[in-house]
PDB file of N, CA and C in Angstrom:
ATOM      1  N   UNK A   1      97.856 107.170 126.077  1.00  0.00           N
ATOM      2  CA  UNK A   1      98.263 108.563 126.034  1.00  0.00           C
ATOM      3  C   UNK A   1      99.165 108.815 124.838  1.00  0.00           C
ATOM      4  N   UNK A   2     100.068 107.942 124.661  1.00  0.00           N
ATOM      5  CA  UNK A   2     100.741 108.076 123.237  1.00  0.00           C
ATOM      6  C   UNK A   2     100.191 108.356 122.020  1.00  0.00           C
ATOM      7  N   UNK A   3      99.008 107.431 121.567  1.00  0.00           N
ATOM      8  CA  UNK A   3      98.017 107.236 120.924  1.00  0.00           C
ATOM      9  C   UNK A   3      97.562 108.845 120.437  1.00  0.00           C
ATOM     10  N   UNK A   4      97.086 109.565 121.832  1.00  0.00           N
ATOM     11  CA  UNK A   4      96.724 111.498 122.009  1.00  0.00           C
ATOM     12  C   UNK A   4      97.878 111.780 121.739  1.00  0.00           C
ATOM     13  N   UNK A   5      98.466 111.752 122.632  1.00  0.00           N
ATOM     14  CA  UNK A   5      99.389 113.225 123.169  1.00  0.00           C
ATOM     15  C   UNK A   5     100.667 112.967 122.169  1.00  0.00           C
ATOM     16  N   UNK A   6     101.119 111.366 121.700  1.00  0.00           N
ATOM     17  CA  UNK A   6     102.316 111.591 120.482  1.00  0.00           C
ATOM     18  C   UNK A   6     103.763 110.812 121.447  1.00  0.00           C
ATOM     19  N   UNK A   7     104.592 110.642 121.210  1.00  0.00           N
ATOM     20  CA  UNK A   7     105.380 110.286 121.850  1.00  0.00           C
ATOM     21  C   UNK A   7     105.653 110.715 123.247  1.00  0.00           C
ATOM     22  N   UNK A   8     106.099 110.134 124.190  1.00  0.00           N
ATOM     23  CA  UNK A   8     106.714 110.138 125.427  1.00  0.00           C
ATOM     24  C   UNK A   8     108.414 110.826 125.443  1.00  0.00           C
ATOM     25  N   UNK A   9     108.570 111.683 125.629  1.00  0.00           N
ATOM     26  CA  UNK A   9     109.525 112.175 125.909  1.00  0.00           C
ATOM     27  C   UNK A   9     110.865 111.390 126.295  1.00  0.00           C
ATOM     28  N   UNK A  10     111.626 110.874 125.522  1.00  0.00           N
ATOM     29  CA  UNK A  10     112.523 109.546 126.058  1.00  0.00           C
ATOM     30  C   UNK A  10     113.204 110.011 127.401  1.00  0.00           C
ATOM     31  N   UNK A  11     113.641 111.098 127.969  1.00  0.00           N
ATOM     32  CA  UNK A  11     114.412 110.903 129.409  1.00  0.00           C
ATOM     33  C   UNK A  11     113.063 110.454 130.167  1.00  0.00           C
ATOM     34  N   UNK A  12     111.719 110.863 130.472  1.00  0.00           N
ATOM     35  CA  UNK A  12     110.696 110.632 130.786  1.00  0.00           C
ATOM     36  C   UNK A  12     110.412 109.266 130.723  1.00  0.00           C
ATOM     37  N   UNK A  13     110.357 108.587 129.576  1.00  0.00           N
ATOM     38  CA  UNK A  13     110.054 107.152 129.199  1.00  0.00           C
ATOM     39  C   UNK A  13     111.358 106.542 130.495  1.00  0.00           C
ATOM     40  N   UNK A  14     112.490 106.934 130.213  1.00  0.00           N
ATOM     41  CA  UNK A  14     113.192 105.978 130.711  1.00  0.00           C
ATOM     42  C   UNK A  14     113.559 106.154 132.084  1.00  0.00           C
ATOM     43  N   UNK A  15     112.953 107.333 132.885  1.00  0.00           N
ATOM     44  CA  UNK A  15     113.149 107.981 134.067  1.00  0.00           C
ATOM     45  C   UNK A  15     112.869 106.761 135.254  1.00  0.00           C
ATOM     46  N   UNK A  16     111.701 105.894 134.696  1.00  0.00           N
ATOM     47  CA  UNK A  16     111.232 105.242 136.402  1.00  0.00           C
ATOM     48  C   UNK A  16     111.798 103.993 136.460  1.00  0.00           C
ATOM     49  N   UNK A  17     111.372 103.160 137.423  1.00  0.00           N
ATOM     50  CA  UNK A  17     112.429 102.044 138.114  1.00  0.00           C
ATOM     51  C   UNK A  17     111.291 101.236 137.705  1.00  0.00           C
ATOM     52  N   UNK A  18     110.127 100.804 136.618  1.00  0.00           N
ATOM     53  CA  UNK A  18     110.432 100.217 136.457  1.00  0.00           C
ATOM     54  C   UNK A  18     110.315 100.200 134.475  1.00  0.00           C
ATOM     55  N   UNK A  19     111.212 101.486 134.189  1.00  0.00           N
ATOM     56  CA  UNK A  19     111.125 101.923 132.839  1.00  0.00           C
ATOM     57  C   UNK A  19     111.478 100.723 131.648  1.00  0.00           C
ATOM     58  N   UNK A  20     112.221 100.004 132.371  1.00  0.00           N
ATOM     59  CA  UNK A  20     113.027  99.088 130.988  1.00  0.00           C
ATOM     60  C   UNK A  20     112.041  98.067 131.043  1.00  0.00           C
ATOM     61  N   UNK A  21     111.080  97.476 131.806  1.00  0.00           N
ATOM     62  CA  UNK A  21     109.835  96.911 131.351  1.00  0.00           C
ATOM     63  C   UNK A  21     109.194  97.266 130.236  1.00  0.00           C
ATOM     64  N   UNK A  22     108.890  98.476 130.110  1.00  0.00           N
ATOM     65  CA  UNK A  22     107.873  99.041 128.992  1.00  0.00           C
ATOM     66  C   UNK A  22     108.557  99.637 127.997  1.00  0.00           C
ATOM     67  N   UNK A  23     109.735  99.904 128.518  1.00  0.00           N
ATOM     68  CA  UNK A  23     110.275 101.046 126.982  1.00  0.00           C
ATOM     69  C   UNK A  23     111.869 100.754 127.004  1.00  0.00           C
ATOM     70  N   UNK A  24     112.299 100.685 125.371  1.00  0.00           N
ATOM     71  CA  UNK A  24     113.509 100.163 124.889  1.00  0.00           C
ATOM     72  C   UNK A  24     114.512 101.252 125.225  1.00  0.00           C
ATOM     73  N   UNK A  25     115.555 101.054 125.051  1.00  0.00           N
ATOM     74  CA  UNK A  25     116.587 101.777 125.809  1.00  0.00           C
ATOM     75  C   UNK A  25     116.480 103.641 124.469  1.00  0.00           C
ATOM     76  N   UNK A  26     115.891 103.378 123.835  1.00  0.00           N
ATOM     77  CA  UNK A  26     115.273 104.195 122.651  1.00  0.00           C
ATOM     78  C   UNK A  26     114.141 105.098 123.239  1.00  0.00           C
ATOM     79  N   UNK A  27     113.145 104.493 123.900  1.00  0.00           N
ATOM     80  CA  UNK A  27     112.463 105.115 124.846  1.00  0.00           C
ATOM     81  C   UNK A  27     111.318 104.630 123.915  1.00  0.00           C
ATOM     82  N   UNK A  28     111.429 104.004 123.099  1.00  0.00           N
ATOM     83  CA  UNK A  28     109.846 103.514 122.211  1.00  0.00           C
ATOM     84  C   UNK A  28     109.348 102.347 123.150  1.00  0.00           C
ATOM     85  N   UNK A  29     107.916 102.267 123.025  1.00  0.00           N
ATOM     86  CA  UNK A  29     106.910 101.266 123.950  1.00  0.00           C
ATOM     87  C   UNK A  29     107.726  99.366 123.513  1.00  0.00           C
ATOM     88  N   UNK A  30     108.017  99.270 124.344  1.00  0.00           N
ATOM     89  CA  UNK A  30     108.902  97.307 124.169  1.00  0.00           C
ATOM     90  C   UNK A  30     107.579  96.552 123.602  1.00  0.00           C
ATOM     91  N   UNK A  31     106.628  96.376 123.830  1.00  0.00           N
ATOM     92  CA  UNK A  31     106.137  95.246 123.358  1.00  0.00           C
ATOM     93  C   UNK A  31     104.565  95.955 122.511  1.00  0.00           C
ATOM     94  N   UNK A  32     104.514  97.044 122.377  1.00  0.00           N
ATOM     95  CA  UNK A  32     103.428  97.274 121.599  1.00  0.00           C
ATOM     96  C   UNK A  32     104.178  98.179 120.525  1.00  0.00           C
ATOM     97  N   UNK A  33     104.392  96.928 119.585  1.00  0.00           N
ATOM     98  CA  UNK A  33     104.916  97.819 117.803  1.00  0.00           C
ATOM     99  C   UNK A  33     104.161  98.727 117.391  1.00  0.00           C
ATOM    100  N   UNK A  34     103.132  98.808 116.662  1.00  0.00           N
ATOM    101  CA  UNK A  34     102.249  99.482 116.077  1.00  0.00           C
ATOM    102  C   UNK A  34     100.897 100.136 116.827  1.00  0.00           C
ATOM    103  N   UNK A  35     101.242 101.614 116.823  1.00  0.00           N
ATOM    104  CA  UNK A  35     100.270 102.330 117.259  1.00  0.00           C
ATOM    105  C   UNK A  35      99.640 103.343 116.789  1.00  0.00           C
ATOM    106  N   UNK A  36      98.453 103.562 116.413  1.00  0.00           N
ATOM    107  CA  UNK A  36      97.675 105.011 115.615  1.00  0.00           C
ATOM    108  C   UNK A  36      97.511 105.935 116.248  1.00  0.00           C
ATOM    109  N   UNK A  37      98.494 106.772 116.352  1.00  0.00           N
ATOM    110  CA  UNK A  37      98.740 107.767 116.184  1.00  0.00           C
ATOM    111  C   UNK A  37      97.352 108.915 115.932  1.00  0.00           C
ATOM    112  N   UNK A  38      96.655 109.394 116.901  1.00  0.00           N
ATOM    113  CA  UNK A  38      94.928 109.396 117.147  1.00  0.00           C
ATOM    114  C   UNK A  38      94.713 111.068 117.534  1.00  0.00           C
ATOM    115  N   UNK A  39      95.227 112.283 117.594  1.00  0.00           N
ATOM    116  CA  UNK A  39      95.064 113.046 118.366  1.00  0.00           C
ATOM    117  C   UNK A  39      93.673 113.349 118.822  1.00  0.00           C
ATOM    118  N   UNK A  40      93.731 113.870 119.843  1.00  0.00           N
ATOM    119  CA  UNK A  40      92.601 113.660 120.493  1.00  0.00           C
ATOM    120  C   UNK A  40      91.558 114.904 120.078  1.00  0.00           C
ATOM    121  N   UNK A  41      91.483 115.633 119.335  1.00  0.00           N
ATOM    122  CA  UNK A  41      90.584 116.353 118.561  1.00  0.00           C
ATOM    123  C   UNK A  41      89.767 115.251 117.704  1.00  0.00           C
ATOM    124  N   UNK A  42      90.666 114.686 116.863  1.00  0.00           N
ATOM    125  CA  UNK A  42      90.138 114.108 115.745  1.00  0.00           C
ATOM    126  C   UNK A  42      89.228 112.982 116.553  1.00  0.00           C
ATOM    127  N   UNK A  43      89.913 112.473 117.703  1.00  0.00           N
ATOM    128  CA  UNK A  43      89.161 111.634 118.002  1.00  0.00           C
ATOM    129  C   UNK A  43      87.664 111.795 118.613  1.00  0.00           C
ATOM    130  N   UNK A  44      87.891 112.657 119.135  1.00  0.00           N
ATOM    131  CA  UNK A  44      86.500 113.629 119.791  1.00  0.00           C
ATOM    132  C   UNK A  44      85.586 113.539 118.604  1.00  0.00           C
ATOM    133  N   UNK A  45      86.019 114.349 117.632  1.00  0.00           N
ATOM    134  CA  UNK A  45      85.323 114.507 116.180  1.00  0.00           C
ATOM    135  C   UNK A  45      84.772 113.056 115.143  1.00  0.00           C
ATOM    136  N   UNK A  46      85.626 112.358 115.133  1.00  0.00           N
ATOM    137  CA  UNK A  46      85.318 110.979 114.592  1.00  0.00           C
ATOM    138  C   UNK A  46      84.907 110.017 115.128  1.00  0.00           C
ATOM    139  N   UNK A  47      85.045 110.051 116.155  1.00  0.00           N
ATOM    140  CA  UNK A  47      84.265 108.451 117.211  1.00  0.00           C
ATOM    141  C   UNK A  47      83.496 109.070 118.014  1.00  0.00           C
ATOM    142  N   UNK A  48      83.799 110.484 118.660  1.00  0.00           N
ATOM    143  CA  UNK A  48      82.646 110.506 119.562  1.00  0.00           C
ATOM    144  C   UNK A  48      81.846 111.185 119.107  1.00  0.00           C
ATOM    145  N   UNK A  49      81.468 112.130 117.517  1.00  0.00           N
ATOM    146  CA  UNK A  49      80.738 112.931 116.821  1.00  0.00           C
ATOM    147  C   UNK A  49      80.342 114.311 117.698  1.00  0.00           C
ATOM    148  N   UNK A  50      81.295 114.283 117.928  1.00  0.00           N
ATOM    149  CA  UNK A  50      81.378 116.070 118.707  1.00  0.00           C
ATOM    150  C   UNK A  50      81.547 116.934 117.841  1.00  0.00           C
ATOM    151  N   UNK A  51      80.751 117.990 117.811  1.00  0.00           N
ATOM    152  CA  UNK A  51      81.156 119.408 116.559  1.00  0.00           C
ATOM    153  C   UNK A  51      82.551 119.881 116.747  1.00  0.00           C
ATOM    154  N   UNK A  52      82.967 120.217 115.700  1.00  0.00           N
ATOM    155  CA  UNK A  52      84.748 120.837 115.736  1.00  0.00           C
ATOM    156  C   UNK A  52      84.659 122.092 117.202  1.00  0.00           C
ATOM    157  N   UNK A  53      83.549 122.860 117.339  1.00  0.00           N
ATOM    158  CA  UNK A  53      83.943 123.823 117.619  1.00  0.00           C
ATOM    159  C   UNK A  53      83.511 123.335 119.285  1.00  0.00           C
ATOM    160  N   UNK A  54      82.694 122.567 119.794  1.00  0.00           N
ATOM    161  CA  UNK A  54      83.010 121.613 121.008  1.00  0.00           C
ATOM    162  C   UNK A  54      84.084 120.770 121.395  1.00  0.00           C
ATOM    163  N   UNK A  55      84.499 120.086 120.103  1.00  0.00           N
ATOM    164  CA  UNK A  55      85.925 119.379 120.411  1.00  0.00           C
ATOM    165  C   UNK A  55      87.008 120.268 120.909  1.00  0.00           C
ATOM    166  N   UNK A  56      87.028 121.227 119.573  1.00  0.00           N
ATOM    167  CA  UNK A  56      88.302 122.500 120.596  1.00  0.00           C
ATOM    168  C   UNK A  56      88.390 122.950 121.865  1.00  0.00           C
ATOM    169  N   UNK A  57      86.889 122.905 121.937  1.00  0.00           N
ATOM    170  CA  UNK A  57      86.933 123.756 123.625  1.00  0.00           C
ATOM    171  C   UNK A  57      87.456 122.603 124.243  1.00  0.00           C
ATOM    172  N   UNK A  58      86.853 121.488 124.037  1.00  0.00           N
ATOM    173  CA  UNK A  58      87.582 120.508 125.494  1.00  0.00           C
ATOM    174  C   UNK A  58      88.278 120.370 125.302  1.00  0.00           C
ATOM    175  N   UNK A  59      89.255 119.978 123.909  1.00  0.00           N
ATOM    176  CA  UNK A  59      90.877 120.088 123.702  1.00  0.00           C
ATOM    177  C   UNK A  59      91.653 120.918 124.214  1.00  0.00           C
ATOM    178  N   UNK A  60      91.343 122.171 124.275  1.00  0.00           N
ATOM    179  CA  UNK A  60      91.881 123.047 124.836  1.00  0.00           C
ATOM    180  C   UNK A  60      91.707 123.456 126.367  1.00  0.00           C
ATOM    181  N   UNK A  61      90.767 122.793 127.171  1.00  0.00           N
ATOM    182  CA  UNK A  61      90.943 122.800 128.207  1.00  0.00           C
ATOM    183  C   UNK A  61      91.642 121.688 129.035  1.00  0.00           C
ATOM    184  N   UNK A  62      91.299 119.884 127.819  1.00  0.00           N
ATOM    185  CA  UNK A  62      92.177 119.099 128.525  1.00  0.00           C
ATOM    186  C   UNK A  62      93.943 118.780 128.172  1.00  0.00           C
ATOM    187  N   UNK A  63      94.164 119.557 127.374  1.00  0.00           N
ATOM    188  CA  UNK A  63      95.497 119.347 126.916  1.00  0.00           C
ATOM    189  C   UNK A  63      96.761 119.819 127.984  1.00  0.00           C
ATOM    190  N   UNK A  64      96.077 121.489 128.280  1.00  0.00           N
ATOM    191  CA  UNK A  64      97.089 121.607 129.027  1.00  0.00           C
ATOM    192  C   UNK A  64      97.459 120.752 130.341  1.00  0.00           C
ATOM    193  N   UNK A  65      96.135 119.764 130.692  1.00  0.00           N
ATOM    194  CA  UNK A  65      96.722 119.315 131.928  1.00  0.00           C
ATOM    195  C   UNK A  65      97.282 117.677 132.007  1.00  0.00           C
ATOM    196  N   UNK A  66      96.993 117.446 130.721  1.00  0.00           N
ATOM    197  CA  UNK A  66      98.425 116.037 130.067  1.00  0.00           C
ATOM    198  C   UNK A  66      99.557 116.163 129.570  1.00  0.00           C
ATOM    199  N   UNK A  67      99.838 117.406 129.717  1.00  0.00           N
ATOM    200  CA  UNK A  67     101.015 117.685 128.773  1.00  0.00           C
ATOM    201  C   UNK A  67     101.944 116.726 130.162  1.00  0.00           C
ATOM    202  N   UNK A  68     103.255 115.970 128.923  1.00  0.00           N
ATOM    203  CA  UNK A  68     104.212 115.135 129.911  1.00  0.00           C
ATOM    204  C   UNK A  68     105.019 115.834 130.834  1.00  0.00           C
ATOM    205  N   UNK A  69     104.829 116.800 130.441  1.00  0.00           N
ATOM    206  CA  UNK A  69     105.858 117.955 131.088  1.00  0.00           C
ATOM    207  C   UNK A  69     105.902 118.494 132.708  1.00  0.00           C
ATOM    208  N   UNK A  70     105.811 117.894 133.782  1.00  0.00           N
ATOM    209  CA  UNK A  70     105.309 118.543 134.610  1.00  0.00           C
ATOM    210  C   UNK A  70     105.783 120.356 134.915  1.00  0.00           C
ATOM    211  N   UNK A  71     106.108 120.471 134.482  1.00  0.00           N
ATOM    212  CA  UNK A  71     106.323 121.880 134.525  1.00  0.00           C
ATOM    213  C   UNK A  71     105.632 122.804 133.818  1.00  0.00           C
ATOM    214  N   UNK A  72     105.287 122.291 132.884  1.00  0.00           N
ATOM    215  CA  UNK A  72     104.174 122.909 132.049  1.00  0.00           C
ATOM    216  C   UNK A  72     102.623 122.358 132.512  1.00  0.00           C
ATOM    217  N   UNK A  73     102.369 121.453 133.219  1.00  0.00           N
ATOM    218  CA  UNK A  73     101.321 120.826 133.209  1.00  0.00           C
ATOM    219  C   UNK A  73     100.574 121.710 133.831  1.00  0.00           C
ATOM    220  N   UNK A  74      99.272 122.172 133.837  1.00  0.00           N
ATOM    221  CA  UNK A  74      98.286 123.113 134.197  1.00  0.00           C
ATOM    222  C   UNK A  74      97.787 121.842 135.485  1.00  0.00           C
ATOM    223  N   UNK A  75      97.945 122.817 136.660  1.00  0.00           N
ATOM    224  CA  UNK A  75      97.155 122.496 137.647  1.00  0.00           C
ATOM    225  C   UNK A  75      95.779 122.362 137.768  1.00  0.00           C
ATOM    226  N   UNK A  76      94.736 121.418 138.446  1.00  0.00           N
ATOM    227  CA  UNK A  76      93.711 121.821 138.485  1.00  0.00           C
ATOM    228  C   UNK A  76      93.356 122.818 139.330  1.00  0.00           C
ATOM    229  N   UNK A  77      93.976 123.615 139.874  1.00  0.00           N
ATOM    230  CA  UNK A  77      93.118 124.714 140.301  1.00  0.00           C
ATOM    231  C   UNK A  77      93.310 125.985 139.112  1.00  0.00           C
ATOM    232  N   UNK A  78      94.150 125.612 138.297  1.00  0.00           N
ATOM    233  CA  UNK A  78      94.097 126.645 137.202  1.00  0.00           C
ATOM    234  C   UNK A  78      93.147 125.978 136.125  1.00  0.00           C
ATOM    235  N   UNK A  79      92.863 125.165 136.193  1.00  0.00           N
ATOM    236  CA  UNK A  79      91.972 124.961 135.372  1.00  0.00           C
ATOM    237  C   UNK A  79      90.643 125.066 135.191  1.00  0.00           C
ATOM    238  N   UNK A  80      90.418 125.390 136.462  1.00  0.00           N
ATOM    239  CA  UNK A  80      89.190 125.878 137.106  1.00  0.00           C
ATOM    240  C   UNK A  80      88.759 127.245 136.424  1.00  0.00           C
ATOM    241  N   UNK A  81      89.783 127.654 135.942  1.00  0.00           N
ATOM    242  CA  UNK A  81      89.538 129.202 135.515  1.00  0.00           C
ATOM    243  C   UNK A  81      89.531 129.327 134.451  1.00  0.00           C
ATOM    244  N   UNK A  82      89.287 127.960 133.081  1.00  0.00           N
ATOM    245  CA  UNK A  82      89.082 127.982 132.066  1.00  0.00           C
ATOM    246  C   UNK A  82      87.618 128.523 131.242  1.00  0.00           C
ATOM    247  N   UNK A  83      87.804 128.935 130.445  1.00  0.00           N
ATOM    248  CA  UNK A  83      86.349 129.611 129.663  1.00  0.00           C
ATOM    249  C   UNK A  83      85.354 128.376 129.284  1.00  0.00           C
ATOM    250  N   UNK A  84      86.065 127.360 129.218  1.00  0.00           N
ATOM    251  CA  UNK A  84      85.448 126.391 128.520  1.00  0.00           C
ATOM    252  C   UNK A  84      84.069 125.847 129.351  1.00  0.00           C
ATOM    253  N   UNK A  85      84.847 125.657 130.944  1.00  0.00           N
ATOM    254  CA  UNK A  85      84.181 125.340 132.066  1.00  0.00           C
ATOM    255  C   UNK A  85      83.217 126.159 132.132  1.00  0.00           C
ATOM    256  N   UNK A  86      82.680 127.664 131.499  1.00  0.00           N
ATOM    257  CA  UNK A  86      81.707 128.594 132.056  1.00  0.00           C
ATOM    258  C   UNK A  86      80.482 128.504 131.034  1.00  0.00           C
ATOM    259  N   UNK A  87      81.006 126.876 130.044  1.00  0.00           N
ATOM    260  CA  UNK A  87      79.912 127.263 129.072  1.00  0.00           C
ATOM    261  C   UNK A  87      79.459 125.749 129.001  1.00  0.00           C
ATOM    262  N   UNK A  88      79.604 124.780 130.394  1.00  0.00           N
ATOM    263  CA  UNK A  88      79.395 123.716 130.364  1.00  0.00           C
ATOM    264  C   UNK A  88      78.136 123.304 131.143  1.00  0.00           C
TER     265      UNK A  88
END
């Protein structure tokens, strides 16, 4: 998910019991240094050869519901009511 979505939010990273396993008191990943940095458009577009204007739609329907945020995170029953879904 880092890889997509970009960093982890450090109170988030360091929120769970068993956070200091995976992430430095910094909130960066402990044992995986180097990571590419991939958003998930491009990736749609470059590995899975999806047209830009297919990649957007599913970007834009799956983003809102990874966002780290739970407060922002789009429910699936709201997602149900996406445009994207009516052309699938």
């Amino acid at each position: 998910m880092i890889e997509l979505l970009g960093d982890i939010p450090r109170h988030l990273a360091l929120s769970g019991r068993y956070s200091s396993e995976y992430f430095t008191r910094r909130g960066q990943l402990r044992n995986i240094t180097r990571l590419k940095h991939w958003g998930l458009r491009s990736v749609l577009i470059e590995k899975y050869k999806m047209s830009r204007e297919d990649a957007s739609g599913l970007v834009d329907f799956l983003l809102p519901m990874l966002d780290y945020n739970i407060k922002r995170r789009q429910s699936a029953q709201d997602a149900l009511k996406s445009p994207w879904l009516e052309g699938v």
